[in-house]
Protein backbone atom coordinates (compact mmCIF):
# COMPACT_ATOMS: atom_id res chain seq x y z
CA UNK A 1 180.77 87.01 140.50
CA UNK A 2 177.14 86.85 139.75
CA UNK A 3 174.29 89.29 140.62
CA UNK A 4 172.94 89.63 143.67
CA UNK A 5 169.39 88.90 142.90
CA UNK A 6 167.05 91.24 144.28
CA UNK A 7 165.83 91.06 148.06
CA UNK A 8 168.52 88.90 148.74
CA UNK A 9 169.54 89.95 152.27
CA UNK A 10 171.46 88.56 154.83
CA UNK A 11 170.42 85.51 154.79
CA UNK A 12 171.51 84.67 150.89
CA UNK A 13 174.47 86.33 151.37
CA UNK A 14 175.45 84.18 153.86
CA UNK A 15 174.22 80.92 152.18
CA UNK A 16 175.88 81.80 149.03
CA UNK A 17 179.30 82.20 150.82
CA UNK A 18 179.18 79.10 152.49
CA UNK A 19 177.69 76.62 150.07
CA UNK A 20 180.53 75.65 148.74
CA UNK A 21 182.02 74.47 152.05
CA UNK A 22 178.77 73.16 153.30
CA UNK A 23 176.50 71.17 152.80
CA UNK A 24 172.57 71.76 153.61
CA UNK A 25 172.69 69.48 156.75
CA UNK A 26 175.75 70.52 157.93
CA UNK A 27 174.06 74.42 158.14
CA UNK A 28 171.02 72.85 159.52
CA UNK A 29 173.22 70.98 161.84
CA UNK A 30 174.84 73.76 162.58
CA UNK A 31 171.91 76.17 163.17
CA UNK A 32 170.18 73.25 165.55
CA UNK A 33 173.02 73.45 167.88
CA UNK A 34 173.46 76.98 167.65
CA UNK A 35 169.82 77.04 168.61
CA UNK A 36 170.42 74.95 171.61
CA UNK A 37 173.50 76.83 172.96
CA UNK A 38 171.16 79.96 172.76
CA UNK A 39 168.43 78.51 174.32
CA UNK A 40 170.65 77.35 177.92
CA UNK A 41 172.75 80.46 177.46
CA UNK A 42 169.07 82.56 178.24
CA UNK A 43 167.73 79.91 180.25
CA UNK A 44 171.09 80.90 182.74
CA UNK A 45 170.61 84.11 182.41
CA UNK A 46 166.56 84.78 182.73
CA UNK A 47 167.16 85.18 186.55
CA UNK A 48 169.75 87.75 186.51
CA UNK A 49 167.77 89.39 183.20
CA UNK A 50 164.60 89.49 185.49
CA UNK A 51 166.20 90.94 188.75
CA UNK A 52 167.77 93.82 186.88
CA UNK A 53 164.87 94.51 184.93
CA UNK A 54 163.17 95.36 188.50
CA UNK A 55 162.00 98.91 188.48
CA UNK A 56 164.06 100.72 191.02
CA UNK A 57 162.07 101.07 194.56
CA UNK A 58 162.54 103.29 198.16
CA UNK A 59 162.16 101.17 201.29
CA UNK A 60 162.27 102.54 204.69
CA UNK A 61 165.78 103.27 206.54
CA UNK A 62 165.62 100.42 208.73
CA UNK A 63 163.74 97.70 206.23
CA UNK A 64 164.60 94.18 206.00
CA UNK A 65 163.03 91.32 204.51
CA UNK A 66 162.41 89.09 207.59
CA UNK A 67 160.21 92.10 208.77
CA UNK A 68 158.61 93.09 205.56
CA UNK A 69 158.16 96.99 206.60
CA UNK A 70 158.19 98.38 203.65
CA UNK A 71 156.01 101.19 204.93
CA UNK A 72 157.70 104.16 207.30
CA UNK A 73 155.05 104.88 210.31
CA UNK A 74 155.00 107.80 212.80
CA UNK A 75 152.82 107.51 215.36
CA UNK A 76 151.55 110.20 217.59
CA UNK A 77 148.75 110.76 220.43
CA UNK A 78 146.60 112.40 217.83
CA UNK A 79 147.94 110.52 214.45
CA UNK A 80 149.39 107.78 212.56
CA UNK A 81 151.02 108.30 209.58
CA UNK A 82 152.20 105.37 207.43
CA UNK A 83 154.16 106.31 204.25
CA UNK A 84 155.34 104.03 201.57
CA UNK A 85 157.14 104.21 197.83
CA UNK A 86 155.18 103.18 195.06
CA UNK A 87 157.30 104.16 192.02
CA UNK A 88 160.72 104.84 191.67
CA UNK A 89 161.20 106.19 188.29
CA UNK A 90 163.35 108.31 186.08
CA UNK A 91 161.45 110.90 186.20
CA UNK A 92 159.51 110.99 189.15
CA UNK A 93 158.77 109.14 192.27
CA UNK A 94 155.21 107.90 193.77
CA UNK A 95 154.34 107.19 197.22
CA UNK A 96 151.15 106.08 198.98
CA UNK A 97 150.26 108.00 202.25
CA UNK A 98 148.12 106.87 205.11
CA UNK A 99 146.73 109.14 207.73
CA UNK A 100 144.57 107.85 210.38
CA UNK A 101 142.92 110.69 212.55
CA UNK A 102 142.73 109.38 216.13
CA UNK A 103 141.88 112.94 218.07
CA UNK A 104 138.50 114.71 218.30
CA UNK A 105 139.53 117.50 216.18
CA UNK A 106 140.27 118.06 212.74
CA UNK A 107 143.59 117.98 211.18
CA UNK A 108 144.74 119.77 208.81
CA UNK A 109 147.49 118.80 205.79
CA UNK A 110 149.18 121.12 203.94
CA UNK A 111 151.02 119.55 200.49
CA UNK A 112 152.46 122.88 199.85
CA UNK A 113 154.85 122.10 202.79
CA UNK A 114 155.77 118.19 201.71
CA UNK A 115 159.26 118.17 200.68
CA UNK A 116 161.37 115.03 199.68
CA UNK A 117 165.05 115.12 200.12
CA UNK A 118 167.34 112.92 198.22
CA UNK A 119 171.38 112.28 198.91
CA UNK A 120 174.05 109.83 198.49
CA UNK A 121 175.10 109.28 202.18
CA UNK A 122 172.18 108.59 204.65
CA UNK A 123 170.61 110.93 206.59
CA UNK A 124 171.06 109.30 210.16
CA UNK A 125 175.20 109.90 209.49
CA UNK A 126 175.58 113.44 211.13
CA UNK A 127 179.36 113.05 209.97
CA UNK A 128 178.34 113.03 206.56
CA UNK A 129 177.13 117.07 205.43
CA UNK A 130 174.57 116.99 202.83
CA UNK A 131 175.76 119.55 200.71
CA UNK A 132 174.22 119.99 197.07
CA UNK A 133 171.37 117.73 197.91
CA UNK A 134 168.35 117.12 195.73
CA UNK A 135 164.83 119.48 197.21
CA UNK A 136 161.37 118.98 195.55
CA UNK A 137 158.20 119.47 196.85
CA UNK A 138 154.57 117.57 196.42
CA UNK A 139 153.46 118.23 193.15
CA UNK A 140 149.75 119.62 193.22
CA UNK A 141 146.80 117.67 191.69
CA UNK A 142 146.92 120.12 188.83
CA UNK A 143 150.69 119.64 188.30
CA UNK A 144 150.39 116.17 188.32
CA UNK A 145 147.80 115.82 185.63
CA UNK A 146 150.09 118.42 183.34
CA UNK A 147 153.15 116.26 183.77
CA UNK A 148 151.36 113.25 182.99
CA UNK A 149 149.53 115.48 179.92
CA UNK A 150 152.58 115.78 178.37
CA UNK A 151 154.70 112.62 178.97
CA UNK A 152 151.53 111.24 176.93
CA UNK A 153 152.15 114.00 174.28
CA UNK A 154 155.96 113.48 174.10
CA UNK A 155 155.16 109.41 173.64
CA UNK A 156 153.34 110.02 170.54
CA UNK A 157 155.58 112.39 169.14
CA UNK A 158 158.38 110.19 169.57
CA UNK A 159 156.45 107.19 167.93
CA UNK A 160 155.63 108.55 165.12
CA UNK A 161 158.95 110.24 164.48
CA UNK A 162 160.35 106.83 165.34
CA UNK A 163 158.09 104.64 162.80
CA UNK A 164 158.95 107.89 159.72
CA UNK A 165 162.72 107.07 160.41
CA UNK A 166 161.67 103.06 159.68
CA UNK A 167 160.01 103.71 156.57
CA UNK A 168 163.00 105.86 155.87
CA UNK A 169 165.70 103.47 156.53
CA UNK A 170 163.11 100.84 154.47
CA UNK A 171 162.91 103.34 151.76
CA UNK A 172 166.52 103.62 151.07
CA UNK A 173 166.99 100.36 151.45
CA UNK A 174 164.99 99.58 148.74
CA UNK A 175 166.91 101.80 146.44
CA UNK A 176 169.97 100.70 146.97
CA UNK A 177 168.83 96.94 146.47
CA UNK A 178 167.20 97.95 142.81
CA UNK A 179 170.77 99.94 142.44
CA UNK A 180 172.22 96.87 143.06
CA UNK A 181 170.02 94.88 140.69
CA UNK A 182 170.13 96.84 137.99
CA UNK A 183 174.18 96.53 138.11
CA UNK A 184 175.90 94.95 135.30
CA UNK A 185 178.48 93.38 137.39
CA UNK A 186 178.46 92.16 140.86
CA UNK A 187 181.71 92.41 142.08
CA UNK A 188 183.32 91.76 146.03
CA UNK A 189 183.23 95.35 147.04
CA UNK A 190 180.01 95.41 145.94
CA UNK A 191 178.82 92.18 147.92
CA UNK A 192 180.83 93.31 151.07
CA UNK A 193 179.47 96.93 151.05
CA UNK A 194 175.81 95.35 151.10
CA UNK A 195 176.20 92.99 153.36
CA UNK A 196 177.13 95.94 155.73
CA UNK A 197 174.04 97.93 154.74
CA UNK A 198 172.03 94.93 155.64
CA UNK A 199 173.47 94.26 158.63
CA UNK A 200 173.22 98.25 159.67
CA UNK A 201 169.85 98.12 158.10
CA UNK A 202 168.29 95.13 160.01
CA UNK A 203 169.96 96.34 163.46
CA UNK A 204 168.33 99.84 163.53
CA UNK A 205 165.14 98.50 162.59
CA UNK A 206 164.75 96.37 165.47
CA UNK A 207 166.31 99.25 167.71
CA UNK A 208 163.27 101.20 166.37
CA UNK A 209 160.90 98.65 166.50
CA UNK A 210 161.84 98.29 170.18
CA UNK A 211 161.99 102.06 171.05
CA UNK A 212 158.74 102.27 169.39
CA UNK A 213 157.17 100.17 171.59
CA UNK A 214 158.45 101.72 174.53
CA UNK A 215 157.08 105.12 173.55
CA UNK A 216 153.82 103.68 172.89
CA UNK A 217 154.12 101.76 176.39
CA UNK A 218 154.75 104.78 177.77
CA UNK A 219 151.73 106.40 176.12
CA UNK A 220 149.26 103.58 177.24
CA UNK A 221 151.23 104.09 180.79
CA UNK A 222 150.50 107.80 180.62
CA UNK A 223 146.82 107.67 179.54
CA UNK A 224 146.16 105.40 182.33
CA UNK A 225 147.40 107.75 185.04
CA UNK A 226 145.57 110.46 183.63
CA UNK A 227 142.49 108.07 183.50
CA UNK A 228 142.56 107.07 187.35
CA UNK A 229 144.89 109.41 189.01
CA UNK A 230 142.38 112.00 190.12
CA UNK A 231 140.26 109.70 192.09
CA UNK A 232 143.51 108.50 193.37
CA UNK A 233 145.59 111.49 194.42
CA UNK A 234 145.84 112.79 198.22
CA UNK A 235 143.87 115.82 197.62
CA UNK A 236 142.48 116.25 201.06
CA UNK A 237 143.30 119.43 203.35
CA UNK A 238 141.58 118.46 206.39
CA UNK A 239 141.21 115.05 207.78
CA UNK A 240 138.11 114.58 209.99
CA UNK A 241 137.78 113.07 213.46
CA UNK A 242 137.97 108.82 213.85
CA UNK A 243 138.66 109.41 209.80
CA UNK A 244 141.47 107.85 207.34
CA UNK A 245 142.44 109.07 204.25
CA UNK A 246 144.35 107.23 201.60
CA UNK A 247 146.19 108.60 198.66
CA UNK A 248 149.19 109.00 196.62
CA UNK A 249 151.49 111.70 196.38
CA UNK A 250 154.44 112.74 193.25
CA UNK A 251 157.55 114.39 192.97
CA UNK A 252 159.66 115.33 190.37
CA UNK A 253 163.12 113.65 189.66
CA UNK A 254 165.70 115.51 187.76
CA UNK A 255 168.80 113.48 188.12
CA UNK A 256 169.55 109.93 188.81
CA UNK A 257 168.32 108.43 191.81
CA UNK A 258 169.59 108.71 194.81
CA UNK A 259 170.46 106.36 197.38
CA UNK A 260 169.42 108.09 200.35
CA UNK A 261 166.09 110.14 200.64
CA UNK A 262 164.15 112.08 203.30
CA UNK A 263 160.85 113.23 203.33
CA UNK A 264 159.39 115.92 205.86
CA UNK A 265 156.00 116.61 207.05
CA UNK A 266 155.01 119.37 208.72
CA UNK A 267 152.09 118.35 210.99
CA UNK A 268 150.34 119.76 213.95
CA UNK A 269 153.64 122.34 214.73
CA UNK A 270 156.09 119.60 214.81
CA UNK A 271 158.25 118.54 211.29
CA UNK A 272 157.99 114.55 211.10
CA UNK A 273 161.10 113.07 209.14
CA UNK A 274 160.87 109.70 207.15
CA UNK A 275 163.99 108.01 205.75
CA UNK A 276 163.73 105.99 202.71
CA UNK A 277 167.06 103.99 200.84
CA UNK A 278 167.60 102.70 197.54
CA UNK A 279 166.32 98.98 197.98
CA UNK A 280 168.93 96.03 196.69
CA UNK A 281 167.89 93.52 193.78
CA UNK A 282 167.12 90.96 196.30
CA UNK A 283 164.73 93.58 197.98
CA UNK A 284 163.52 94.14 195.03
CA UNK A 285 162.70 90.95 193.68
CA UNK A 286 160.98 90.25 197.65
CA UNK A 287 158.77 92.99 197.04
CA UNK A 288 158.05 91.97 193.09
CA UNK A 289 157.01 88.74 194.41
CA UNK A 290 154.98 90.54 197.30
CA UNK A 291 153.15 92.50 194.99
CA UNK A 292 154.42 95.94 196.87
């Protein structure tokens, strides 16, 4: 066989073994309708791609689309308390809450006391006991901006270390093409067992590449909390008469997420429940297109 000449990749390699059987517009030919194929293949599936590409949200208990409440309220004599999920995420959840002070006297809020409960089975099924459940509280404004501190931290870290494993799978790469070059003889083996380190090569770069830009995703994503979250966070511990206060609240996830979720609010001696689910990739996609 003749030498591989040097760079040759994939793509030569694959020319070179069919030349003989094809001509150069049966390839093209060949590639055109290949394109094609791809193209209505991912034109079918966009929908479907979009949908589960959804980030994952909470919607109240008893939501539905035809009533767009995707915001739990309590009302009282005194209060109204509207609560809604932001983000659902791997590792932590967001929610937006509301409270409107309707009395003459102050109230007063205590995060320290917020606690989110998360389950499989729902908790409005007394039959079901919800053993081994999932308890965090509210993180604190100061926990907040450490978690968010270091999720920024661990992005960089893992896009450099990332990008140093490219240039090392590059690097040896390289070697092993001038290896090949400066063979004597090209033989099958020798064809066959670089064609595999292309192939290998090629498909963890562009799992790096793509991991890469995650991390730094997540780093812009992290910097920008840390940029606006302090004028955003519910940081208030009383809530004046004929006042309302909007802000957002975290809490840690640790596992996956759960379907079922509770939150409970201790407020003015009484313990106020709200039920949140899991919302369904057609509730998701309603509340996408919503802007929720």
């Amino acid at each position: 066989m003749d030498k591989r000449p040097p760079g040759g990749g994939l793509i030569f390699c694959i020319l070179q073994r069919h030349k003989s059987f094809f001509n150069v517009e049966i390839i093209q030919f060949w590639q055109h309708n290949c394109f094609i194929q791809f193209m209505r293949l991912t034109i079918l599936l966009i929908p479907f791609l979009l949908i589960s590409c959804l980030p994952a949200r909470l919607v109240p208990q008893d939501f539905s689309i035809e009533k767009n409440n995707y915001e739990a309220y309590i009302e009282l004599d005194s209060v109204t308390i509207a609560l809604a999920n932001l983000k659902a995420k791997g590792d932590h959840y967001v929610f937006g809450l509301e409270i409107e002070n309707k009395s003459t006297q102050p109230i007063f809020i205590d995060m320290n006391r917020i606690k989110k409960f998360a389950h499989p089975y729902s908790y409005r099924d007394p039959e079901k006991k919800k053993l081994y459940q999932e308890v965090t509280s509210a993180m604190t404004p100061e926990q907040v901006d450490a978690f968010f501190t270091v999720k920024q931290q661990d992005a960089e870290a893992a896009a450099l270390f990332l990008f140093l494993v490219g240039a090392a799978i590059i690097t040896h790469d390289i070697i092993e093409d001038e290896r090949d070059w400066n063979k004597s003889t090209w033989t099958e083996a020798d064809e066959k067992k670089s064609n595999t380190r292309d192939a290998v090569t090629v498909a963890t770069l562009m799992a790096t590449d793509i991991l890469i830009d995650v991390a730094i995703e997540s780093e812009a994503s992290a910097q920008v909390e840390l940029h606006y979250l302090p004028n955003e966070l519910f940081d208030r511990e009383i809530i004046y008469p004929g006042e309302t206060y909007f802000g957002k609240i975290f809490f840690k996830n640790f596992e996956e997420i759960k379907e079922h979720h509770r939150i409970t609010f201790p407020l003015e001696g009484k313990n106020l429940h709200f039920d949140f689910r899991k919302a369904n990739a057609e509730e998701r996609r309603f509340l996408y297109e919503q802007g929720h």
